[in-house]
Every structure is written in C-alpha cells, then in structure tokens.
Protein backbone atom coordinates (compact mmCIF):
# COMPACT_ATOMS: atom_id res chain seq x y z
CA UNK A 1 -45.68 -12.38 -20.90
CA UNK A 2 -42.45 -10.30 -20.18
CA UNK A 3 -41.81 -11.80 -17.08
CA UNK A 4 -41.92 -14.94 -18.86
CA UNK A 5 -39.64 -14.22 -21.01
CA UNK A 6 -37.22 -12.53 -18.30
CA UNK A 7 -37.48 -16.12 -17.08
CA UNK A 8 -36.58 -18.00 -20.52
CA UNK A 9 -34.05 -15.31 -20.84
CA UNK A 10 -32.37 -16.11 -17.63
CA UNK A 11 -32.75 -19.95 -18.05
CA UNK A 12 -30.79 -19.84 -21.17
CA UNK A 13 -28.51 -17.15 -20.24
CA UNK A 14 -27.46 -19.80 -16.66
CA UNK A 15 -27.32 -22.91 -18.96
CA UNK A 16 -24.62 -20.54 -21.27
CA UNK A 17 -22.52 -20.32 -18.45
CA UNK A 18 -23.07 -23.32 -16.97
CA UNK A 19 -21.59 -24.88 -20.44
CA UNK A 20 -18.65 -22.78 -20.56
CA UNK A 21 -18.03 -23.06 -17.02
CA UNK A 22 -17.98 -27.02 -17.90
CA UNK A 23 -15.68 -26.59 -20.25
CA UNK A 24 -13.25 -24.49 -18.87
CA UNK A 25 -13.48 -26.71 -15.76
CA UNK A 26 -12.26 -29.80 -17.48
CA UNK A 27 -9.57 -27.70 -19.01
CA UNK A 28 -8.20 -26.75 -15.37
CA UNK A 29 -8.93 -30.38 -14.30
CA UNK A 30 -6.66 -32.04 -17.56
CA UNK A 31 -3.41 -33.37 -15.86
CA UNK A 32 -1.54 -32.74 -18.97
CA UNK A 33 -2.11 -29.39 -18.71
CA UNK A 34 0.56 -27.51 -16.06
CA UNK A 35 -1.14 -25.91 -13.35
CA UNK A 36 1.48 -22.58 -13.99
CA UNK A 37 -0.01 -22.08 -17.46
CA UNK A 38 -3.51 -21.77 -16.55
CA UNK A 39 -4.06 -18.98 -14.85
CA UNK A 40 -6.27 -17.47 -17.75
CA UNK A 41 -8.81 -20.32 -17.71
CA UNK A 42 -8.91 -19.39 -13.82
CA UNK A 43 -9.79 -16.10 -14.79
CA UNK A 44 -12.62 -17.40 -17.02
CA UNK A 45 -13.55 -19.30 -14.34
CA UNK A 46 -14.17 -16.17 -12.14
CA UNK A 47 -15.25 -14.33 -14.47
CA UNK A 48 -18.84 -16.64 -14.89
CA UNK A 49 -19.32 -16.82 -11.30
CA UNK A 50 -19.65 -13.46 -10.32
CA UNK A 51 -21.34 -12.95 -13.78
CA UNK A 52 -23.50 -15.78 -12.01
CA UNK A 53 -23.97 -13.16 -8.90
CA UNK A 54 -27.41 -11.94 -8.08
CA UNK A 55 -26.57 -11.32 -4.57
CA UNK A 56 -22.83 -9.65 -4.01
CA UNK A 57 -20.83 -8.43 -0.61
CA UNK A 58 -21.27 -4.94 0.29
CA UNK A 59 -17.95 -3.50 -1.09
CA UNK A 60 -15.07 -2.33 1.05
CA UNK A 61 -12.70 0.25 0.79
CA UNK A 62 -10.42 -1.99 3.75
CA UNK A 63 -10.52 -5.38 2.13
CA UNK A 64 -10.17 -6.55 5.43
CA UNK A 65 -13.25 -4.69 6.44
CA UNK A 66 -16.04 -7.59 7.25
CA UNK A 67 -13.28 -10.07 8.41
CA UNK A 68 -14.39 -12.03 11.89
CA UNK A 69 -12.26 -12.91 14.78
CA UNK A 70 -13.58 -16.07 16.38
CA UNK A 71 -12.30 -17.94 19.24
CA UNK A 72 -10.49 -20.65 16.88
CA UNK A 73 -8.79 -17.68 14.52
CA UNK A 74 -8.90 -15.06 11.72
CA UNK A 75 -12.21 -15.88 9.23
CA UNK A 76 -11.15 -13.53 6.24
CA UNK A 77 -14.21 -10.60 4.77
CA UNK A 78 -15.92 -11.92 2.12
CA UNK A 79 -13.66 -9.68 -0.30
CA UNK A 80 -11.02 -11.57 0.91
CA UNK A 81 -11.89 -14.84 0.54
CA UNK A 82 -13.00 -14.03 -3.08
CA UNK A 83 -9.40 -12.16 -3.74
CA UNK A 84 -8.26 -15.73 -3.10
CA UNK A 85 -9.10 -17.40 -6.13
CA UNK A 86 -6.42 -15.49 -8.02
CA UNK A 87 -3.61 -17.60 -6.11
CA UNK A 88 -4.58 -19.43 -9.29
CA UNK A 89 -2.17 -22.69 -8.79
CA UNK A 90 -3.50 -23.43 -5.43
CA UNK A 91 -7.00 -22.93 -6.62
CA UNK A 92 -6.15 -25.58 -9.34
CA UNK A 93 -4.80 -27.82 -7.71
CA UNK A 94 -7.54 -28.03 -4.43
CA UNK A 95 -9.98 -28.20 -7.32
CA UNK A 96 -7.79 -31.05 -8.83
CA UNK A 97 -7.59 -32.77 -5.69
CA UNK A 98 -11.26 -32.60 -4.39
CA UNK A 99 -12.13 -33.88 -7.75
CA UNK A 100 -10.06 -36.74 -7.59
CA UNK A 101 -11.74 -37.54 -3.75
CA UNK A 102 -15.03 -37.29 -5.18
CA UNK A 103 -14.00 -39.59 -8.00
CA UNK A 104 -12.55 -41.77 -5.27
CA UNK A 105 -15.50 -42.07 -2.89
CA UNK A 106 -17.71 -42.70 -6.10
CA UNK A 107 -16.00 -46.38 -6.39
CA UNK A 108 -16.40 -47.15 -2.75
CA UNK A 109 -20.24 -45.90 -3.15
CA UNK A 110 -21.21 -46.36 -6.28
CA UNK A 111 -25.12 -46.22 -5.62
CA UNK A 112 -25.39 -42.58 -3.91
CA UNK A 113 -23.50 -39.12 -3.88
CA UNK A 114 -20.52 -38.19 -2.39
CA UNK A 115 -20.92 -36.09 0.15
CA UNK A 116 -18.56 -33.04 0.27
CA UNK A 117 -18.57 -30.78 3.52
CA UNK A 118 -17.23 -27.10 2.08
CA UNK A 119 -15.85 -25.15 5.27
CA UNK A 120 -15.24 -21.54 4.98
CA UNK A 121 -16.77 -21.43 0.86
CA UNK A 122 -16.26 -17.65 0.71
CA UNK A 123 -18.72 -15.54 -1.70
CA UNK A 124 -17.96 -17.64 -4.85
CA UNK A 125 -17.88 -21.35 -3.41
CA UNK A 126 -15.03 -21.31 -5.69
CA UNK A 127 -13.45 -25.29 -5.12
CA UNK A 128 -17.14 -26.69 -5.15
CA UNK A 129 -19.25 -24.68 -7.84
CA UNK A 130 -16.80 -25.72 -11.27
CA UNK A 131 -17.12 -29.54 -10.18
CA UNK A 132 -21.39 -29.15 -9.95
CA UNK A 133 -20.58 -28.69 -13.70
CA UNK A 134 -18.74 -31.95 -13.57
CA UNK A 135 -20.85 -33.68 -11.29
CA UNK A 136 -24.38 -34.54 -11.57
CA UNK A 137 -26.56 -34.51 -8.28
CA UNK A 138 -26.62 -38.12 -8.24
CA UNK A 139 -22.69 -38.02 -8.54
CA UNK A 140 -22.01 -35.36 -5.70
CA UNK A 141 -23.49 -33.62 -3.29
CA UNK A 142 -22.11 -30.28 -1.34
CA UNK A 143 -22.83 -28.85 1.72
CA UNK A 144 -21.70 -25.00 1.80
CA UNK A 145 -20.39 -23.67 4.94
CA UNK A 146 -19.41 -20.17 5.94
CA UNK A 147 -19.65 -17.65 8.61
CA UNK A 148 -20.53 -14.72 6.93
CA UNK A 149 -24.51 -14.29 5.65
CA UNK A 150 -22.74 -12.06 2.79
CA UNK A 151 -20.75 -14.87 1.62
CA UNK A 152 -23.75 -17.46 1.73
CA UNK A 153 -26.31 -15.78 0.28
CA UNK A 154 -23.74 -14.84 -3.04
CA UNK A 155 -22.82 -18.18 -3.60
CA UNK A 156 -26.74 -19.50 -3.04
CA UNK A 157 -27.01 -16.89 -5.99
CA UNK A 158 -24.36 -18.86 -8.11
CA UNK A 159 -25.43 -21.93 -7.51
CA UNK A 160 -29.15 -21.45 -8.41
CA UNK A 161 -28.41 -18.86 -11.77
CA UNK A 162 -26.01 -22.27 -13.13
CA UNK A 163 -28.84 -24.73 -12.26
CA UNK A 164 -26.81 -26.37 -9.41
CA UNK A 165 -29.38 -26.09 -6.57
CA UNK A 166 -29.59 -29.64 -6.52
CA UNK A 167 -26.12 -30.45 -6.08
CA UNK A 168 -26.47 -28.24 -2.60
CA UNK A 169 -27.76 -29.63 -0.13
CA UNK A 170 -27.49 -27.47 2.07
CA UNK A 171 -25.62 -23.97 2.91
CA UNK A 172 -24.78 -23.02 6.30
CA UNK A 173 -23.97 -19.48 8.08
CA UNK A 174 -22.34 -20.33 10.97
CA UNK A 175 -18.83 -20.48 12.87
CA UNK A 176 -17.32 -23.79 11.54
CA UNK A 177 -15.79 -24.06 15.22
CA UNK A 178 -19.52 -24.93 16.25
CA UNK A 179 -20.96 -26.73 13.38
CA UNK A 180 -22.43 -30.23 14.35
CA UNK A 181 -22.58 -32.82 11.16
CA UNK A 182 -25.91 -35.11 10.81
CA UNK A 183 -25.08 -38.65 11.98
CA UNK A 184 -27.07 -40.59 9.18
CA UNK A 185 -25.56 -37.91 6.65
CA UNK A 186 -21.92 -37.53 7.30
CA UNK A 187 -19.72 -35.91 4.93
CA UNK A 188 -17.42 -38.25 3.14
CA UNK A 189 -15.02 -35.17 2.15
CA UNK A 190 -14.34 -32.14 4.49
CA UNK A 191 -12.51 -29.76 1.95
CA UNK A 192 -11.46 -27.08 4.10
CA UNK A 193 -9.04 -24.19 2.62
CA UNK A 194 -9.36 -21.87 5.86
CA UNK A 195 -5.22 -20.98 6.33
CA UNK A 196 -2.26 -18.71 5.66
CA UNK A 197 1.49 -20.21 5.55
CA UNK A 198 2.89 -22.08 8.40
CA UNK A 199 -0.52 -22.59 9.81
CA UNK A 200 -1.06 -18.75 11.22
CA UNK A 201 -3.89 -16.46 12.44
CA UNK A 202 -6.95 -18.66 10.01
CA UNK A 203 -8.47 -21.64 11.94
CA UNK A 204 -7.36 -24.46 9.94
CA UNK A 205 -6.02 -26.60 12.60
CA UNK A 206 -8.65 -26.04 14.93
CA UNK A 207 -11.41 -27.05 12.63
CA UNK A 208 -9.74 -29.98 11.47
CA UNK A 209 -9.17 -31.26 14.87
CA UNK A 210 -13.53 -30.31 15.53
CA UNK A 211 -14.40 -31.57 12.04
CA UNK A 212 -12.40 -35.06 11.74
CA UNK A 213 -13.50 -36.63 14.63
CA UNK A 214 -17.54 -36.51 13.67
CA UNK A 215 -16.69 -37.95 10.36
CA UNK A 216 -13.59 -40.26 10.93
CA UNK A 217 -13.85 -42.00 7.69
CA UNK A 218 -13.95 -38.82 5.74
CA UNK A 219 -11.42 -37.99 2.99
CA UNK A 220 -9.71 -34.47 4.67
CA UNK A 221 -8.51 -31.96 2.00
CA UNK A 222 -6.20 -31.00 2.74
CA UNK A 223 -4.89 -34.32 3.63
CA UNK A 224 -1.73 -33.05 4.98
CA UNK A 225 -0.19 -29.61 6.11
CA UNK A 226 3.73 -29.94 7.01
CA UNK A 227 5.89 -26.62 8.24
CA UNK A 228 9.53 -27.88 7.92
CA UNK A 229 12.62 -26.02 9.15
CA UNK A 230 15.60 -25.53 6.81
CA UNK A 231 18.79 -23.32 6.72
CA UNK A 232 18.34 -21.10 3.35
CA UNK A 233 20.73 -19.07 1.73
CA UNK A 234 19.09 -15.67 0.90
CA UNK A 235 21.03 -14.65 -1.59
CA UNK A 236 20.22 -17.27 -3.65
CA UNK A 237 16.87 -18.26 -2.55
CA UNK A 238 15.24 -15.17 -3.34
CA UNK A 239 17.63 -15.08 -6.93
CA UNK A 240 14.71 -14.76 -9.16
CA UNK A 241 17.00 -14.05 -12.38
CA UNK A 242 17.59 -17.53 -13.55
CA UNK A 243 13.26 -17.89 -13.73
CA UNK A 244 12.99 -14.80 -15.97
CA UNK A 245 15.51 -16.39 -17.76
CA UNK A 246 13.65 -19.65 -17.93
CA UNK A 247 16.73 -21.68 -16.11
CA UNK A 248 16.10 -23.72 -12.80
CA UNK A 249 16.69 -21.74 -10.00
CA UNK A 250 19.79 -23.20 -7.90
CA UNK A 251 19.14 -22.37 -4.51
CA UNK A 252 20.89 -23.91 -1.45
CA UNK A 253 19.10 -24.96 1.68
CA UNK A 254 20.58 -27.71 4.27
CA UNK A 255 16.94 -29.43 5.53
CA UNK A 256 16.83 -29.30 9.33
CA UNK A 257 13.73 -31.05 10.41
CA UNK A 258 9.44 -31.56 10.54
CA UNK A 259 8.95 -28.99 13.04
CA UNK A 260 4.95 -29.40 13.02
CA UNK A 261 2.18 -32.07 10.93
CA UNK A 262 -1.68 -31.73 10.59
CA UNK A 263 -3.11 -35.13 9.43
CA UNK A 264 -5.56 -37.78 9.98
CA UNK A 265 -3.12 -39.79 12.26
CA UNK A 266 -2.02 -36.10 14.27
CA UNK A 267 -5.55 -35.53 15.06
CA UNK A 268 -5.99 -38.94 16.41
CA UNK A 269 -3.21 -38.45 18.01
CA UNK A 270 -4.14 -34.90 20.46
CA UNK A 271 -7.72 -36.69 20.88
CA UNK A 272 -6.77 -35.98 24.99
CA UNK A 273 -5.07 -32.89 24.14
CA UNK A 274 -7.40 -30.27 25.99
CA UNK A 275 -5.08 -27.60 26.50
CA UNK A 276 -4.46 -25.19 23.99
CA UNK A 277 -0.87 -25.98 22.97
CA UNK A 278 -0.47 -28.87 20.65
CA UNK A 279 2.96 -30.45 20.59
CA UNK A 280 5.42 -29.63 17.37
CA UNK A 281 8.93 -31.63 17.13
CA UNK A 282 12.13 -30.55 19.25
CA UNK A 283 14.98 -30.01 17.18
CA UNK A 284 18.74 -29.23 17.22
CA UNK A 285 20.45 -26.72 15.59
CA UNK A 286 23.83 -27.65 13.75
CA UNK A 287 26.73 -27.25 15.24
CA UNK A 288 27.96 -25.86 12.18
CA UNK A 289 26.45 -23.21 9.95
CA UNK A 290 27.81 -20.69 7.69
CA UNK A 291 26.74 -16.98 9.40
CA UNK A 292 24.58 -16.11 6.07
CA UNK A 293 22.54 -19.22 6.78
CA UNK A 294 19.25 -18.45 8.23
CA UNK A 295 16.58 -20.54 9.35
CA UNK A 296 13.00 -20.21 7.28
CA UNK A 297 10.15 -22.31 8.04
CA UNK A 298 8.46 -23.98 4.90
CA UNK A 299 5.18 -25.35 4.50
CA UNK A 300 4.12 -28.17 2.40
CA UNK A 301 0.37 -29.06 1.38
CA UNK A 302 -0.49 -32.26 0.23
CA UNK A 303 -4.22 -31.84 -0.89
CA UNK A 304 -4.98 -35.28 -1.97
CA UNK A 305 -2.90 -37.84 -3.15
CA UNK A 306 -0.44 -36.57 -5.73
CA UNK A 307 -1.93 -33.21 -5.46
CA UNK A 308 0.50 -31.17 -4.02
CA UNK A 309 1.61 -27.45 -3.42
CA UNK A 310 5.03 -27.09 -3.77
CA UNK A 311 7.52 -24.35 -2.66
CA UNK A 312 6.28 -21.00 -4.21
CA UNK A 313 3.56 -22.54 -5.78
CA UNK A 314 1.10 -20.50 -3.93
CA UNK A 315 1.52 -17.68 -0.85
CA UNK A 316 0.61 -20.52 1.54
CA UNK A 317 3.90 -22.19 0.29
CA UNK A 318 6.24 -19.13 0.46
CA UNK A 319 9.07 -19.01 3.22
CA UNK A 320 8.58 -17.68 6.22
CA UNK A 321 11.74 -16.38 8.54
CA UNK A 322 11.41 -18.57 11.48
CA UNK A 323 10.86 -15.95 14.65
CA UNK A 324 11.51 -17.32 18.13
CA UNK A 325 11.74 -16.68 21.90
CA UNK A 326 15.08 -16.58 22.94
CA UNK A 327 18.35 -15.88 21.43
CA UNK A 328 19.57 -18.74 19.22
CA UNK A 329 23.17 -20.13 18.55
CA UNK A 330 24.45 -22.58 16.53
CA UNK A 331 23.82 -26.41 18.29
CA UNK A 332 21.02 -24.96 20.60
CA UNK A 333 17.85 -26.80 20.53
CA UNK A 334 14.32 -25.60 20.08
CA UNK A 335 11.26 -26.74 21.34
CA UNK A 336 8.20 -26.09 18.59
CA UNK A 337 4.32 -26.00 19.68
CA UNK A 338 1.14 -24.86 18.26
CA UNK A 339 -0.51 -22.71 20.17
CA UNK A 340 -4.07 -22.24 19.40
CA UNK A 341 -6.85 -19.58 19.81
CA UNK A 342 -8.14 -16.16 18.48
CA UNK A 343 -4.44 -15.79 16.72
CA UNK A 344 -3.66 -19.51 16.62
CA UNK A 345 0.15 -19.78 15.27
CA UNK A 346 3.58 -22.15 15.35
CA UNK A 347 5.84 -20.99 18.04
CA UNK A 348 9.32 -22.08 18.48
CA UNK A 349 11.42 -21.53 21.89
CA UNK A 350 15.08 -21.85 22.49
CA UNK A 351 15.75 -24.78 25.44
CA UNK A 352 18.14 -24.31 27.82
C-alpha cells in the first residue's frame, strides 16, 4: 500500500507541474508579450524542471569541470549548459522559434509528428521539454542528443516525472560530430544551440555542416548565424546611461561588411570543402576612419523566421573586438576564414 501511494503521490505531484509548466510555457510563447520582460516566467520555468530532477550532475566547484573537448570543439559541463537557460531572451526566443517550426512542419504533415532532432540538450532539455507541454505525442516528437551520460540521464528524469516519455523518442549520449540519423526517420527540425559569439571554441558550425546534409529538407534552428564587421565608437557603444534612463541608446557604428554566414545555402555550398578552413568574405578597410573608431565583429542569429537575436539581446549577440594577424591600417584589406577543429573560430588576416 505505501508504495502505492508514493506512486499516486508522484503521478499527481508530475501532472502539477506539468500544468504549470503549460501555462507558463504559453506565457513565454505569447508574441505580445516582450521577450525582455519575461525573465521571471523563465525562472518558473527552471524552477519545475529541476524540481522535475530525479537524476542531477555531480556538482562542481569549476563550472567548467565536466566540459569535453572533441575534435569539432568545446561541448560545455553539464553545469554549464544548464547555467545557460538564464540568458533568458535567447532561451525565449529559440523556444519561440522551434515552436513556430514545429507548427510549420505540422501543415506540411498533418497526419504524423514532427520530428525534432535536439543536439547538445544539456541536463534540462531546456528548448524541447516546455513545448512536450504544448505538444501532444501525436503533434511532436523529440529526439534528445548530448554527449555527456550526466546530462542524458537528468533530462530522461524530466521528461518521465512530467509524463512526456512519449514525446521522446529517443535520447542519445554520444558526440553529435558522429551521430548517424535513421533514413526512414529523419528529423524534420535539427535545433541545435551548441555556440558562443562569433561562432568560437563550441561546434556549431561543424555539426551543422555533419547534420544538414543527412536531413536536407530539415528546418535548421538556427536558420542563420551572421558575424558582421562594423567600425563602433566605444564611447558611445558601451554608454549604458541613456537605458537606465529608459531613452534609446544612440550609438554610432559605420557597417563595414558580412565577414562570415552559416545557412542552408553555405553548407551546400562547402559540400567539397574537405580542408579545415571554410572561406569568410574579403573586405576593405576605409580609407577614412576617425582614430577612436575600432573594428568589432557582431553576430546576428536568425532562429526561425522572424525570430531573431538582436544586438545585446543575449551574450551570443554581444560585440566582440575583432583580433587579427597582422598590423592593420586604414584602406588595407582582410581576408576572413573559419578555421575549424578542437578550438574552431573566425580568423581574419591582413593581405598584402
């Protein structure tokens, strides 16, 4: 009898969470709502999956203690990948987008789930677990993919406390660098969130390029990552005062050029590229530039659609300073390439 009851007890107590978890989900997911001003429902959010935890990650004193260096990058520890979910606005908005794929590839297939490949899901399968509260198992389907056991095993625990285990079909522990997808049961979204601004040290680009071509059809979420150059006043580009004040922040930039794209048509596009540079853009310097000008590399996310990350909106959209080989002068050119491998990164050199 009492383990019956610790049964009922634990049934009731998952379907709890998995109704506020519903509800706070379609909070996060209403468009009306600004992504900026929901950072408490995020926290809400959190808060019921690792409530939802029967199995957590061995804690670490070094967050970065647990963290794997493969051949295609940096996979964060499992404490780092769940520290992530606090970069609340890009957490909204990938959950935004991916929502809006799923809703997409619904229409198209109508009569079966959509299929959603989850690389690198981290120890709370944060971007898949609130929409299995949206989505029914007829309505979506999720396969959860991660390198570290730790990681998989927690959000197995998540999944089956809510009463989700049928919207997984399957979780993986493996490096996504070597993962193989089922012909008759390809993925019709690969939601990846595996980087760090301007495309360095994670292995976003390298999975993409592995992923993509096994499921060519598939909706990639991110659909586009774009690291632009631009000449940025500091003074006034890091002139926070005007946001505490509630004003819009003048800044003043002069836009140089695209210095690097990941997409559907770039991956196509290195199919024959077997050397471990891919190509970036070649650019020129202006002739002209006032000497407090100094070049910053930006990157731009657009997850799906209108789902975007814009500057500042998350630390994968912060500024970089652009570091390069060479010394530079005004009207120089530079010649930009990706160079990937265990610390994949954007590298920029001056031509002569």
């Amino acid at each position: 009898m009492p383990s019956r009851l610790n049964t009922y007890v634990r049934k009731v107590s998952g379907t709890q969470k998995m109704e506020k978890l519903r509800r706070v989900t379609m909070t996060l997911l209403d468009s009306q709502r600004s992504a900026n001003s929901l950072r408490p429902e995020v926290l809400e959010m959190t808060t019921i999956l690792v409530d939802s935890q029967t199995v957590r990650p061995s804690s670490q004193e070094d967050i970065s203690g647990g963290e794997t260096r493969t051949t295609n990058g940096l996979a964060l520890s499992s404490t780092m990948a769940g520290m992530c979910v606090d970069d609340f606005v890009r957490t909204i908005t990938f959950i935004r987008g991916t929502h809006a794929a799923i809703v997409d590839v619904r229409k198209r297939f109508p009569g079966r789930p959509a299929r959603v490949l989850y690389v690198g899901c981290g120890p709370y399968a944060t971007l898949a677990v609130p929409l299995m509260a949206i989505f029914s198992s007829t309505e979506a389907i999720f396969t959860c993919l991660d390198i570290h056991s730790e990681s998989i095993a927690s959000a197995k625990s998540i999944i089956d406390t809510l009463g989700f285990s049928e919207s997984a079909a399957r979780f993986e522990t493996l490096d996504a660098g070597s993962y193989r997808v089922c012909p008759d049961q390809t993925p019709d979204v690969i939601l990846m969130e595996i980087m760090q601004a301007c495309l360095e040290t994670e292995p976003q680009v390298a999975i993409t390029r592995h992923l993509l071509p096994q499921a060519p059809e598939a909706i990639l979420i991110p659909e586009e990552v774009q690291v632009d150059l631009e000449l940025v006043d500091p003074a006034s580009e890091f002139n926070f005062d005007d946001l505490e004040r509630n004003e819009e922040v003048q800044r003043d930039r002069i836009p140089v050029a695209s210095v690097f794209v990941v997409n559907r048509e770039t991956v196509n596009l290195w199919k024959n590229n077997h050397s471990n540079r891919l190509p970036g853009s070649s650019i020129r310097i202006p002739d002209s530039m006032e000497q407090w000008f100094q070049l910053m590399l930006f990157t731009k996310i657009r997850i799906y659609k209108n789902h975007c990350l814009k500057d500042y909106d998350s630390g994968l959209t912060c500024p970089r300073i652009l570091s390069i080989e060479g010394l530079l002068n005004a009207g120089d050119a530079i010649q930009f390439h990706y160079e990937l491998g265990r610390q994949p990164r954007l590298k920029g050199e001056v031509c002569a």
